[in-house]
PDB file of N, CA and C in Angstrom:
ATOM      1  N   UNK A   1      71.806 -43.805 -54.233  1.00  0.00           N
ATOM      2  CA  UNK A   1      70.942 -44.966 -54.077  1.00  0.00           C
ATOM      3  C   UNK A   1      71.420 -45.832 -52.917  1.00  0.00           C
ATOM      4  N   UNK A   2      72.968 -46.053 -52.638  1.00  0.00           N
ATOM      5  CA  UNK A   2      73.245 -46.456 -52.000  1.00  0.00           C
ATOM      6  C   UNK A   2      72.998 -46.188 -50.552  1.00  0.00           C
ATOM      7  N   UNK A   3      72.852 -45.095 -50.686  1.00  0.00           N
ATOM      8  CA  UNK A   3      73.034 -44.083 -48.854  1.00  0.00           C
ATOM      9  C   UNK A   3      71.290 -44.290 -48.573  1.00  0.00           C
ATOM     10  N   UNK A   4      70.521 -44.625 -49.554  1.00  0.00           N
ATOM     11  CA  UNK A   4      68.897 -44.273 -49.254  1.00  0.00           C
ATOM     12  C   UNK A   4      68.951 -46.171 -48.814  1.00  0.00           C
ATOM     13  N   UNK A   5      69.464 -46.943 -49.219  1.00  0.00           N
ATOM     14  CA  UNK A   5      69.122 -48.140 -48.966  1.00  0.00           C
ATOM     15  C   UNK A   5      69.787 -48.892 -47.382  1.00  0.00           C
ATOM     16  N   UNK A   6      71.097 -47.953 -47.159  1.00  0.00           N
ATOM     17  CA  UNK A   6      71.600 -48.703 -46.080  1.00  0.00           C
ATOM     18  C   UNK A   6      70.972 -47.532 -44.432  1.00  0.00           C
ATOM     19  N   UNK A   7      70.669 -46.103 -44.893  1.00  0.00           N
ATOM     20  CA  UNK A   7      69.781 -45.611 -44.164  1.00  0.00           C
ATOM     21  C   UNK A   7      68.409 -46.109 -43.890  1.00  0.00           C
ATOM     22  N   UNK A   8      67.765 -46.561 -45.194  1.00  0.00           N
ATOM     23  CA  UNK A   8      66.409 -47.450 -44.322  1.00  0.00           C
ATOM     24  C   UNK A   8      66.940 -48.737 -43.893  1.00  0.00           C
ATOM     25  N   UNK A   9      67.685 -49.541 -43.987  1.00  0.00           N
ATOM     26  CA  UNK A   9      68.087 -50.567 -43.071  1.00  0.00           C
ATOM     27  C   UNK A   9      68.375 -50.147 -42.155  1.00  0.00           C
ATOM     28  N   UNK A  10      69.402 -49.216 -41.554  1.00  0.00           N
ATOM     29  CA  UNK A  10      69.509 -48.131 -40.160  1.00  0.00           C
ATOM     30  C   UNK A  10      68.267 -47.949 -39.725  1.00  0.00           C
ATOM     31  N   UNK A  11      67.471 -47.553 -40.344  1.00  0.00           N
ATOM     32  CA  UNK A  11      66.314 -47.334 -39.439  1.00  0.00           C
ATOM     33  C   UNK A  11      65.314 -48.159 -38.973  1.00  0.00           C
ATOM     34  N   UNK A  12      65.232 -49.333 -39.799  1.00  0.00           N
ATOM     35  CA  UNK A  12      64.891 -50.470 -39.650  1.00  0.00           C
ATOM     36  C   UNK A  12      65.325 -51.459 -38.427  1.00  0.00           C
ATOM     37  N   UNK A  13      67.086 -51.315 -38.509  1.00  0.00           N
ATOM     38  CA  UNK A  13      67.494 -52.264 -37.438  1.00  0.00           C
ATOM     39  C   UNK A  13      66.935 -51.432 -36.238  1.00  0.00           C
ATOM     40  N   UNK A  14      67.200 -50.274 -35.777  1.00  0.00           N
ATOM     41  CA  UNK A  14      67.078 -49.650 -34.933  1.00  0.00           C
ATOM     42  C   UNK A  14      65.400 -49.529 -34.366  1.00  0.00           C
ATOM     43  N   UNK A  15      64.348 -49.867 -35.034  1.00  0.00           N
ATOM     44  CA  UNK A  15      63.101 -49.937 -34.933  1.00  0.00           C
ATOM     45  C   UNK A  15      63.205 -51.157 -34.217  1.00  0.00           C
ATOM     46  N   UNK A  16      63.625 -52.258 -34.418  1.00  0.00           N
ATOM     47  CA  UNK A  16      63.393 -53.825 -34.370  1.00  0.00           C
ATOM     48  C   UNK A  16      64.059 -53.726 -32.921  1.00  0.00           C
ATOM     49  N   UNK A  17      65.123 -52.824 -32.753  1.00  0.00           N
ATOM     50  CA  UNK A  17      65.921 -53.120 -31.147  1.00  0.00           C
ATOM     51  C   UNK A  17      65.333 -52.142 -30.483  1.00  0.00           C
ATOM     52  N   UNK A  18      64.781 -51.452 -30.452  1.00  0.00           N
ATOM     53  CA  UNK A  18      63.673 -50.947 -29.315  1.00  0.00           C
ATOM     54  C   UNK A  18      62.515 -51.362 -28.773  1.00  0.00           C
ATOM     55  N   UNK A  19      61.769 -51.776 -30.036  1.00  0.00           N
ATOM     56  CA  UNK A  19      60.735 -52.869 -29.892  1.00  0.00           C
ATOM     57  C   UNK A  19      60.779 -53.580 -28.952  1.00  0.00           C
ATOM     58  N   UNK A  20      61.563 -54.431 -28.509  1.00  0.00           N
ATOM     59  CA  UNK A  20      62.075 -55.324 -27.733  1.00  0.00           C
ATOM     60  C   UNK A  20      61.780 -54.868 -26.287  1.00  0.00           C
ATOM     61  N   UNK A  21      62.522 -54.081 -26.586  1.00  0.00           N
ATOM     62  CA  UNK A  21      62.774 -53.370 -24.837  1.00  0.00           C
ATOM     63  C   UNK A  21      61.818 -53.584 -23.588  1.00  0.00           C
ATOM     64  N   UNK A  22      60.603 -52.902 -24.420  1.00  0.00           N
ATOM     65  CA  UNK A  22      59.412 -52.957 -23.474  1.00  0.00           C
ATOM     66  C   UNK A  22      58.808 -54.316 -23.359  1.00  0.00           C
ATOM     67  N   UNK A  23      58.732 -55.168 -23.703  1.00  0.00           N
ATOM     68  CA  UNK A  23      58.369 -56.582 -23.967  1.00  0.00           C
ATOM     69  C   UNK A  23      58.971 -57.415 -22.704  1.00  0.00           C
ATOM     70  N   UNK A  24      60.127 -57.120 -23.030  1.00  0.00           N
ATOM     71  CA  UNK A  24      61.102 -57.536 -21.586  1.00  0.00           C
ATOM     72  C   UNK A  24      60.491 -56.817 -19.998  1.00  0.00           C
ATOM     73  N   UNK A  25      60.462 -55.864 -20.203  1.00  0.00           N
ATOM     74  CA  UNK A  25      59.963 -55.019 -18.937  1.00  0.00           C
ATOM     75  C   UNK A  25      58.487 -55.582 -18.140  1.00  0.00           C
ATOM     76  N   UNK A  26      57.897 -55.348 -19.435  1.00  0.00           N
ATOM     77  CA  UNK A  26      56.223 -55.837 -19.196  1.00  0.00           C
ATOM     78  C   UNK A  26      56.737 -57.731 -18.316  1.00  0.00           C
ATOM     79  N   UNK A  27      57.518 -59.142 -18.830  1.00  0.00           N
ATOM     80  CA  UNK A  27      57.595 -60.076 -18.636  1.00  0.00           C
ATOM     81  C   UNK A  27      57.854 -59.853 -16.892  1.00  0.00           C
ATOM     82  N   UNK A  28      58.685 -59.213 -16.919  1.00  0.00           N
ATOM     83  CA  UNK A  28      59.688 -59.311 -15.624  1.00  0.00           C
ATOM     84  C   UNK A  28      58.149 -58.692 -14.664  1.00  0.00           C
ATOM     85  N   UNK A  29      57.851 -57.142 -14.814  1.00  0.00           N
ATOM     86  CA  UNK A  29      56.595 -56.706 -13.900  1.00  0.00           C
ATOM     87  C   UNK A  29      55.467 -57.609 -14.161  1.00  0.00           C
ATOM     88  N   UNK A  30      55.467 -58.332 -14.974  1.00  0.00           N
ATOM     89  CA  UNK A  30      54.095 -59.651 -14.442  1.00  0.00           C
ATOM     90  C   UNK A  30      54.486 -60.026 -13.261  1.00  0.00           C
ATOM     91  N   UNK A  31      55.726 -60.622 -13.884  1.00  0.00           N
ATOM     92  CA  UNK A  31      56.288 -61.931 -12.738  1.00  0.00           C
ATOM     93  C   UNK A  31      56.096 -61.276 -11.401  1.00  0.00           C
ATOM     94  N   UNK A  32      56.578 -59.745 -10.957  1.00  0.00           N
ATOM     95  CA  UNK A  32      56.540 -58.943 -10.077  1.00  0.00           C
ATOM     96  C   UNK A  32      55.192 -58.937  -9.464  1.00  0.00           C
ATOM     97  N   UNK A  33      54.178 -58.960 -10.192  1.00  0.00           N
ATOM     98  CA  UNK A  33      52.957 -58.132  -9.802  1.00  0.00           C
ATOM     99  C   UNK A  33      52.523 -59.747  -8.958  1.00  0.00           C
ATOM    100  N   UNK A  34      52.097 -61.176  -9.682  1.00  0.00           N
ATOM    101  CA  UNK A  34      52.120 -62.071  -9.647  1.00  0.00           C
ATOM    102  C   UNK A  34      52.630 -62.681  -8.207  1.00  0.00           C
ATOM    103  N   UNK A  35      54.357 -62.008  -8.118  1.00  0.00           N
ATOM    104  CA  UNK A  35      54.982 -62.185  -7.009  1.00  0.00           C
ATOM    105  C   UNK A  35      54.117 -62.115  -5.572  1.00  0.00           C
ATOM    106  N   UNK A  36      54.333 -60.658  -6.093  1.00  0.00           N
ATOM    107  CA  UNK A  36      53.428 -59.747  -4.690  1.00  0.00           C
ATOM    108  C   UNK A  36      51.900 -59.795  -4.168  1.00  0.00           C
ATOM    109  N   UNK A  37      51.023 -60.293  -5.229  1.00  0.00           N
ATOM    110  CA  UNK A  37      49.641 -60.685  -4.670  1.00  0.00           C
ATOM    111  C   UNK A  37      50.023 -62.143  -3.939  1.00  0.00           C
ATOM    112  N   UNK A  38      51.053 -62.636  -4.410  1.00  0.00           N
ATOM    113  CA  UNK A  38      50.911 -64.654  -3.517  1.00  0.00           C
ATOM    114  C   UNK A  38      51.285 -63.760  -2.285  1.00  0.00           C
ATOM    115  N   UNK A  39      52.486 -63.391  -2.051  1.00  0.00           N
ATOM    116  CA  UNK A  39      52.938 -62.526  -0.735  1.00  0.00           C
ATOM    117  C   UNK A  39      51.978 -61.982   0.152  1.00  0.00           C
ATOM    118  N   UNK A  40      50.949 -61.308  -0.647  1.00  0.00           N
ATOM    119  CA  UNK A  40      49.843 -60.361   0.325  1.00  0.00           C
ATOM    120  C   UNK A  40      49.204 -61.556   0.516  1.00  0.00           C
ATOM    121  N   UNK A  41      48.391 -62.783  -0.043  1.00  0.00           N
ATOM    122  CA  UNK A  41      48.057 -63.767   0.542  1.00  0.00           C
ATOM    123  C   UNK A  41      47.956 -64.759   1.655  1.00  0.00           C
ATOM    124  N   UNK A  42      49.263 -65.109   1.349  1.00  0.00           N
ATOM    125  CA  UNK A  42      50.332 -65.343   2.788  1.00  0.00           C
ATOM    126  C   UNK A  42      50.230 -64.487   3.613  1.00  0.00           C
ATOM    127  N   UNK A  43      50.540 -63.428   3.453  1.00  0.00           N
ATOM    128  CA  UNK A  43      50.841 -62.437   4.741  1.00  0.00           C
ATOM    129  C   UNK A  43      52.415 -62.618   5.097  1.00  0.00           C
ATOM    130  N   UNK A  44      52.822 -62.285   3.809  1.00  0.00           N
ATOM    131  CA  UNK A  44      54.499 -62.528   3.975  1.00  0.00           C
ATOM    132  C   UNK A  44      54.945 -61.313   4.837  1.00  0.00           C
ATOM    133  N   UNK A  45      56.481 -61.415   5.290  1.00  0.00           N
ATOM    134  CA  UNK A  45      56.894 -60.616   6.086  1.00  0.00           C
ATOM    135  C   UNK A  45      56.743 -58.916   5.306  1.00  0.00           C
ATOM    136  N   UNK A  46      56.745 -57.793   5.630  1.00  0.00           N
ATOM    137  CA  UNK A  46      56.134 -56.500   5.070  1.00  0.00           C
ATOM    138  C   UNK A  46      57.417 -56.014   4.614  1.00  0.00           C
ATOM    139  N   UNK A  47      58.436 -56.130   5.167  1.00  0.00           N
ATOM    140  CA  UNK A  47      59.928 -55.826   4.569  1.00  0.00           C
ATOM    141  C   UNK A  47      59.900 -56.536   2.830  1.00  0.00           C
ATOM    142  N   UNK A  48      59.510 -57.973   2.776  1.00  0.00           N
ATOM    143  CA  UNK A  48      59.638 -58.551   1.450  1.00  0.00           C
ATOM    144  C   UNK A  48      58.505 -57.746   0.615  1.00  0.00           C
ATOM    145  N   UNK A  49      57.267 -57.647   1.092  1.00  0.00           N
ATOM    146  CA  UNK A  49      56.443 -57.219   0.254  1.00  0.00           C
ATOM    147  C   UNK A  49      56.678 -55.333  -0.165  1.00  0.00           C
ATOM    148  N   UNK A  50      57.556 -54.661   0.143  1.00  0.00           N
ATOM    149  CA  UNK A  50      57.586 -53.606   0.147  1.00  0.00           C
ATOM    150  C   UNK A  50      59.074 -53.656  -0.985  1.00  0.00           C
ATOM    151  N   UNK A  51      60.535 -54.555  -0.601  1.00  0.00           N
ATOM    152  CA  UNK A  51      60.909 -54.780  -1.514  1.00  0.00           C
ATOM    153  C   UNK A  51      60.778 -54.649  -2.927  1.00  0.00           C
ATOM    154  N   UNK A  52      59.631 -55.685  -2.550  1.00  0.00           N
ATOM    155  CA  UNK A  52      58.978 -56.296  -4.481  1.00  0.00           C
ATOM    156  C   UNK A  52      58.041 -54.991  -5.024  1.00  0.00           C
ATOM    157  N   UNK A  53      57.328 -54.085  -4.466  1.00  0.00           N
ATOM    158  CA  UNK A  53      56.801 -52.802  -4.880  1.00  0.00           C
ATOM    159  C   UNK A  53      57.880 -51.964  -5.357  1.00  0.00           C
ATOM    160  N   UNK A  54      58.804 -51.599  -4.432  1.00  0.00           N
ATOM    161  CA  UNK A  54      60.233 -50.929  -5.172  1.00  0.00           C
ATOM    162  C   UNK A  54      60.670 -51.151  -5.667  1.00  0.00           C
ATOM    163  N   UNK A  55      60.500 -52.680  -6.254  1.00  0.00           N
ATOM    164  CA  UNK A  55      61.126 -53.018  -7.569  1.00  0.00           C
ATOM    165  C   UNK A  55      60.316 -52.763  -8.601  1.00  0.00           C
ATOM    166  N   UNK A  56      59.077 -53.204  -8.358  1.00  0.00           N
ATOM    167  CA  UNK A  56      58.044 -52.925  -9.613  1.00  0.00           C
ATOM    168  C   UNK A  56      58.020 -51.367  -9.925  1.00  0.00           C
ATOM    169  N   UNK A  57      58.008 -50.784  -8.948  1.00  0.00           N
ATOM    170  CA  UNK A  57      57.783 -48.716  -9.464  1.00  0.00           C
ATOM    171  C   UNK A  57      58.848 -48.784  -9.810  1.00  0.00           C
ATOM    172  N   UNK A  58      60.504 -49.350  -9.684  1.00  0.00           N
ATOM    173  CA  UNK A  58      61.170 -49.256 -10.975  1.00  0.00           C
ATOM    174  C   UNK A  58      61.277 -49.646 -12.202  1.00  0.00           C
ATOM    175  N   UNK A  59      60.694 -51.316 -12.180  1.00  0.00           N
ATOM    176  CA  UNK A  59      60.317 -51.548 -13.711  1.00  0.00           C
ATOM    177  C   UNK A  59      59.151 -50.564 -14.415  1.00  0.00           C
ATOM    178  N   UNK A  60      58.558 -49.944 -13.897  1.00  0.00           N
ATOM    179  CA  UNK A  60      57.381 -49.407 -14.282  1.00  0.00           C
ATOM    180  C   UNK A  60      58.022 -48.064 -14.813  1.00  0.00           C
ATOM    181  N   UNK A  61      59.470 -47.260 -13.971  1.00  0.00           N
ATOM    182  CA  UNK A  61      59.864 -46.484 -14.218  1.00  0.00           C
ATOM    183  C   UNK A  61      60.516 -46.318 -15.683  1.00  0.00           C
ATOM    184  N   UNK A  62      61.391 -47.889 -15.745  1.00  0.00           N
ATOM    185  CA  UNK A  62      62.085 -48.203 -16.788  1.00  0.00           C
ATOM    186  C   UNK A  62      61.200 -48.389 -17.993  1.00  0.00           C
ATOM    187  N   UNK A  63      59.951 -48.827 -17.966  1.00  0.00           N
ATOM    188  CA  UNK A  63      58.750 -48.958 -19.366  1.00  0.00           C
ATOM    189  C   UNK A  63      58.269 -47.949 -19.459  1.00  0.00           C
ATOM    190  N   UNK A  64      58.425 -46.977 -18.885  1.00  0.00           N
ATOM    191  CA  UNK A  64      58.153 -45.636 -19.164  1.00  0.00           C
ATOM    192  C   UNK A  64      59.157 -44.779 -20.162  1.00  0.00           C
ATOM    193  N   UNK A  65      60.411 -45.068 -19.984  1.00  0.00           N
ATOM    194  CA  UNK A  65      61.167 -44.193 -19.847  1.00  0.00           C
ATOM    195  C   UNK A  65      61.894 -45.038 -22.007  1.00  0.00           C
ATOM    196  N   UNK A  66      61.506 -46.426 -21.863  1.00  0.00           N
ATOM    197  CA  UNK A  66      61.353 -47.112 -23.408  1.00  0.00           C
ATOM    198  C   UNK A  66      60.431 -46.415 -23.838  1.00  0.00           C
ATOM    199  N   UNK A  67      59.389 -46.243 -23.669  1.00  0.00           N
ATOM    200  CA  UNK A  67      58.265 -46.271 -24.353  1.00  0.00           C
ATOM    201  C   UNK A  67      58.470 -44.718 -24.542  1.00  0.00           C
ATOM    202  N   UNK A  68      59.009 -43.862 -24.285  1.00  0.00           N
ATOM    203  CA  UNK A  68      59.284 -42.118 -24.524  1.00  0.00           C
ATOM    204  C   UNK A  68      60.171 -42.106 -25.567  1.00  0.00           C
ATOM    205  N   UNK A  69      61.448 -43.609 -25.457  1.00  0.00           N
ATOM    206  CA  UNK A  69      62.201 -43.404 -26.207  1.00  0.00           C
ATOM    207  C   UNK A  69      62.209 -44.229 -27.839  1.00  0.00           C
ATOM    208  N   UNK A  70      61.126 -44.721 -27.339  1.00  0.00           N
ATOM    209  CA  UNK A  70      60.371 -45.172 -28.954  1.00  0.00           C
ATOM    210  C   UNK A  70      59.508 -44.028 -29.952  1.00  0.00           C
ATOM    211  N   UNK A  71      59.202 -43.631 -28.892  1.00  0.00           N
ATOM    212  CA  UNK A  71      58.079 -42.354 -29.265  1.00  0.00           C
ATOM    213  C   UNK A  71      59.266 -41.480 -30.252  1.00  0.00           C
ATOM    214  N   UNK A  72      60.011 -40.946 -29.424  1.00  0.00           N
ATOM    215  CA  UNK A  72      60.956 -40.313 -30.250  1.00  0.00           C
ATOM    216  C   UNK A  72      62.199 -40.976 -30.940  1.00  0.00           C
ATOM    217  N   UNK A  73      62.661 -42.399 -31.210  1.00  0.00           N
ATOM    218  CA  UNK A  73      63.262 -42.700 -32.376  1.00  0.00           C
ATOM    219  C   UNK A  73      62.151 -42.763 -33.562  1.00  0.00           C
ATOM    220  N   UNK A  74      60.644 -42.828 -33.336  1.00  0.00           N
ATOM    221  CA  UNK A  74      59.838 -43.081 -34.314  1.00  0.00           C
ATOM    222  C   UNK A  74      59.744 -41.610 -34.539  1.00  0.00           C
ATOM    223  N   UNK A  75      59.523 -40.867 -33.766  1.00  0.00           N
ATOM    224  CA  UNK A  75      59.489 -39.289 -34.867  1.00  0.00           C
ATOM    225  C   UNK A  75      60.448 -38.802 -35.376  1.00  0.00           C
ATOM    226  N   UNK A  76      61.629 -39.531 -34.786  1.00  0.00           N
ATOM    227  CA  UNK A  76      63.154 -39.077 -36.071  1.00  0.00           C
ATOM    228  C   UNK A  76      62.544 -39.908 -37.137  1.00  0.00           C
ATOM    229  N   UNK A  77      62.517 -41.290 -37.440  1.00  0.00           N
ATOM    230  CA  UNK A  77      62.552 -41.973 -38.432  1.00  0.00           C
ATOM    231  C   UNK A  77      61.599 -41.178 -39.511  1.00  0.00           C
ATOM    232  N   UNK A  78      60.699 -40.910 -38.786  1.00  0.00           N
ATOM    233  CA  UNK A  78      59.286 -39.975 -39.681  1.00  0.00           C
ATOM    234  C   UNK A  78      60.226 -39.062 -40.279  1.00  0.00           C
ATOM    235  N   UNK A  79      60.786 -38.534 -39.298  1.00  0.00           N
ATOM    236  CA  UNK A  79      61.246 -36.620 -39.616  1.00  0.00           C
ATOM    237  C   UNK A  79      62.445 -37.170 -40.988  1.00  0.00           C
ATOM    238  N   UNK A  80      63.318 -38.737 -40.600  1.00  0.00           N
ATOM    239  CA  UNK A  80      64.550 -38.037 -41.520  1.00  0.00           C
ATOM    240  C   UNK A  80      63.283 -39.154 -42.898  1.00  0.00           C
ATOM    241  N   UNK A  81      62.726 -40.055 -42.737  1.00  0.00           N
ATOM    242  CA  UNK A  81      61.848 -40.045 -44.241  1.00  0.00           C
ATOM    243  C   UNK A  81      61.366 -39.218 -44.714  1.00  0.00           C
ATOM    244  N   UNK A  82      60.540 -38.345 -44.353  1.00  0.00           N
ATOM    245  CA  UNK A  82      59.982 -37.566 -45.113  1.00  0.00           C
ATOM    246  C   UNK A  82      60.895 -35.779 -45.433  1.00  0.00           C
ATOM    247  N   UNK A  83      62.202 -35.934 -44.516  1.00  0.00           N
ATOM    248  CA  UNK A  83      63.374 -34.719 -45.380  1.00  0.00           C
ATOM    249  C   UNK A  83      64.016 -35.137 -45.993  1.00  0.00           C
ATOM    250  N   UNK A  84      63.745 -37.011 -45.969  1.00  0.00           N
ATOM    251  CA  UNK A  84      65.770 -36.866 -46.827  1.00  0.00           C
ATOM    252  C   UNK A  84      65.279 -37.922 -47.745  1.00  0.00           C
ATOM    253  N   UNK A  85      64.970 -39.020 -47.258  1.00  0.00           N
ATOM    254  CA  UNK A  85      64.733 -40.327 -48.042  1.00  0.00           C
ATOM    255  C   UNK A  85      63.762 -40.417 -49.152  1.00  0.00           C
ATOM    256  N   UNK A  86      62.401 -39.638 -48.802  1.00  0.00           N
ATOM    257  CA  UNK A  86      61.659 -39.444 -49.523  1.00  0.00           C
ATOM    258  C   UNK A  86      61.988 -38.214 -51.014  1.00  0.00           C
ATOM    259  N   UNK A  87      62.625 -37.439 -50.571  1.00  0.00           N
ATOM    260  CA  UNK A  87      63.062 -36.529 -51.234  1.00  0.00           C
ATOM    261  C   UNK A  87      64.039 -37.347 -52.539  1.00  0.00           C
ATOM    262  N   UNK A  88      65.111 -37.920 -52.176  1.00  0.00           N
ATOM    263  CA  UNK A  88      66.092 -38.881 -52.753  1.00  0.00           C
ATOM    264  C   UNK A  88      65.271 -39.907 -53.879  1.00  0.00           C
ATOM    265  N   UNK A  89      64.335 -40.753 -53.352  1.00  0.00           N
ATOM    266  CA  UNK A  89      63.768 -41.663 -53.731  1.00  0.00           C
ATOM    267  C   UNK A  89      62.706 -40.919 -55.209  1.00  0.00           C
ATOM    268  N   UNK A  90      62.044 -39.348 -55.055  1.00  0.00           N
ATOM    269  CA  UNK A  90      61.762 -38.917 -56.073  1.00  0.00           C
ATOM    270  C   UNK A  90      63.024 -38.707 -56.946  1.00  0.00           C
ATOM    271  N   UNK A  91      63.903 -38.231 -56.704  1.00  0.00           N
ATOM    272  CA  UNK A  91      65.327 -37.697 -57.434  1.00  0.00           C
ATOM    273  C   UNK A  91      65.042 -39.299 -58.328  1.00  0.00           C
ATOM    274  N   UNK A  92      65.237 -40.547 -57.805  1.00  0.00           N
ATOM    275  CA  UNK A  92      65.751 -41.886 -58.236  1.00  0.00           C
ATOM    276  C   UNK A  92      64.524 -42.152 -58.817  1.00  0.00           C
ATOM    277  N   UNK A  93      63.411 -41.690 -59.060  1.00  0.00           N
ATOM    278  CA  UNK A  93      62.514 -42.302 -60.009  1.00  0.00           C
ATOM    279  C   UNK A  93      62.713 -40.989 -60.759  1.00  0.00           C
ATOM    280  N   UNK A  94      62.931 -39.535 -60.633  1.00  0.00           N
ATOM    281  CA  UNK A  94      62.433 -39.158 -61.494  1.00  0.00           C
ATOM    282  C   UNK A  94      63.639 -39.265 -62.952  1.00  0.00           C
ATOM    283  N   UNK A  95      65.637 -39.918 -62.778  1.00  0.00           N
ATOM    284  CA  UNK A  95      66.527 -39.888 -63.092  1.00  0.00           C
ATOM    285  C   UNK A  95      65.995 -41.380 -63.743  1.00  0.00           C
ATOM    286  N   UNK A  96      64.951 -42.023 -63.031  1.00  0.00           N
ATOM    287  CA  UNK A  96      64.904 -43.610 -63.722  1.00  0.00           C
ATOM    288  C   UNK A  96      64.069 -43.410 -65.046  1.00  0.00           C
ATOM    289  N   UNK A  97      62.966 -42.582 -64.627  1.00  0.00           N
ATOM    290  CA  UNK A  97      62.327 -42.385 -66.047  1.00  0.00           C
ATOM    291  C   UNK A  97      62.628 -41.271 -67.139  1.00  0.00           C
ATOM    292  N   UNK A  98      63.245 -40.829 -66.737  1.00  0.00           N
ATOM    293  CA  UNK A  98      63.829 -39.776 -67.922  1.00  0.00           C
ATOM    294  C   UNK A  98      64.798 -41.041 -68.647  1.00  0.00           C
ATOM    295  N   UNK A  99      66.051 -41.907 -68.116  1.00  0.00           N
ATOM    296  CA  UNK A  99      66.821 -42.394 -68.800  1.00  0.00           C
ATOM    297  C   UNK A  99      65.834 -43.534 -69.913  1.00  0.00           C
ATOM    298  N   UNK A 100      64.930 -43.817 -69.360  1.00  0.00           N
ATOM    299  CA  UNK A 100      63.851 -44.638 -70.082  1.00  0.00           C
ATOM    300  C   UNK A 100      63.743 -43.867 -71.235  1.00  0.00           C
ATOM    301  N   UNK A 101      63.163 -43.081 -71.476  1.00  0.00           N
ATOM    302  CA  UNK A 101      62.563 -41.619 -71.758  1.00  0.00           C
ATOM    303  C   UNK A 101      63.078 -41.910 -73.196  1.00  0.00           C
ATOM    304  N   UNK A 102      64.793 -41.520 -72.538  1.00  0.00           N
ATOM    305  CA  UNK A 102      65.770 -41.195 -73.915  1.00  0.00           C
ATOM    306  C   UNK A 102      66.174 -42.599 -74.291  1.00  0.00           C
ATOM    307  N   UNK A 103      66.217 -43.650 -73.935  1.00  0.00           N
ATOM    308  CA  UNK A 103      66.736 -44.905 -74.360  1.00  0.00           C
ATOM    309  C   UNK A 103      65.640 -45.443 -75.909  1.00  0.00           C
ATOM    310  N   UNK A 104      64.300 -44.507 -75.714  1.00  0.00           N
ATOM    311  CA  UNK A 104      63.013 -45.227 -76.265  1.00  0.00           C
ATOM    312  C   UNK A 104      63.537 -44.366 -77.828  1.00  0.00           C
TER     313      UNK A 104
END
């Protein structure tokens, strides 16, 4: 019981800190995108505006590369609920109602 309760908290914390990730990424490439249209406006120097693109195709690289790795901590979490946790959790009801069972 113990190992089924501090494994879904494991999987839990670990859901909640990925989440994050991309949230951050998306803030920063606003600010980026935002950046670079005032720039093309202006007619800022082409060195700065080319800068701020190579930065954005790397944030863009980096929200890519979260968002693959959400994809797959969420199909472990699937894969180890439904081999291990789920499995356990019948064991723990089916050990809860039998002791009922015989107590009656």
């Amino acid at each position: 019981m113990a190992r089924l309760v501090r494994e879904l908290e494991g999987a839990g914390l670990l859901v909640e800190r990925v989440r994050g990730v991309p949230a951050e990424f998306i803030k920063e490439h606003d600010k980026k995108v935002g950046l670079l249209t005032k720039q093309e406006v202006r007619g800022v120097n082409y060195l700065k505006m080319e800068k701020n693109r190579m930065e954005m195709e790397s944030l863009e690289s980096k929200m890519l590369v979260a968002t693959q790795s959400i994809d797959t901590t969420t199909s472990e979490i699937i894969r180890l609920r439904e081999s291990e946790l789920f499995p356990q959790l019948l064991e723990l009801v089916a050990g809860t109602t039998w002791i009922c069972m015989v107590k009656k």
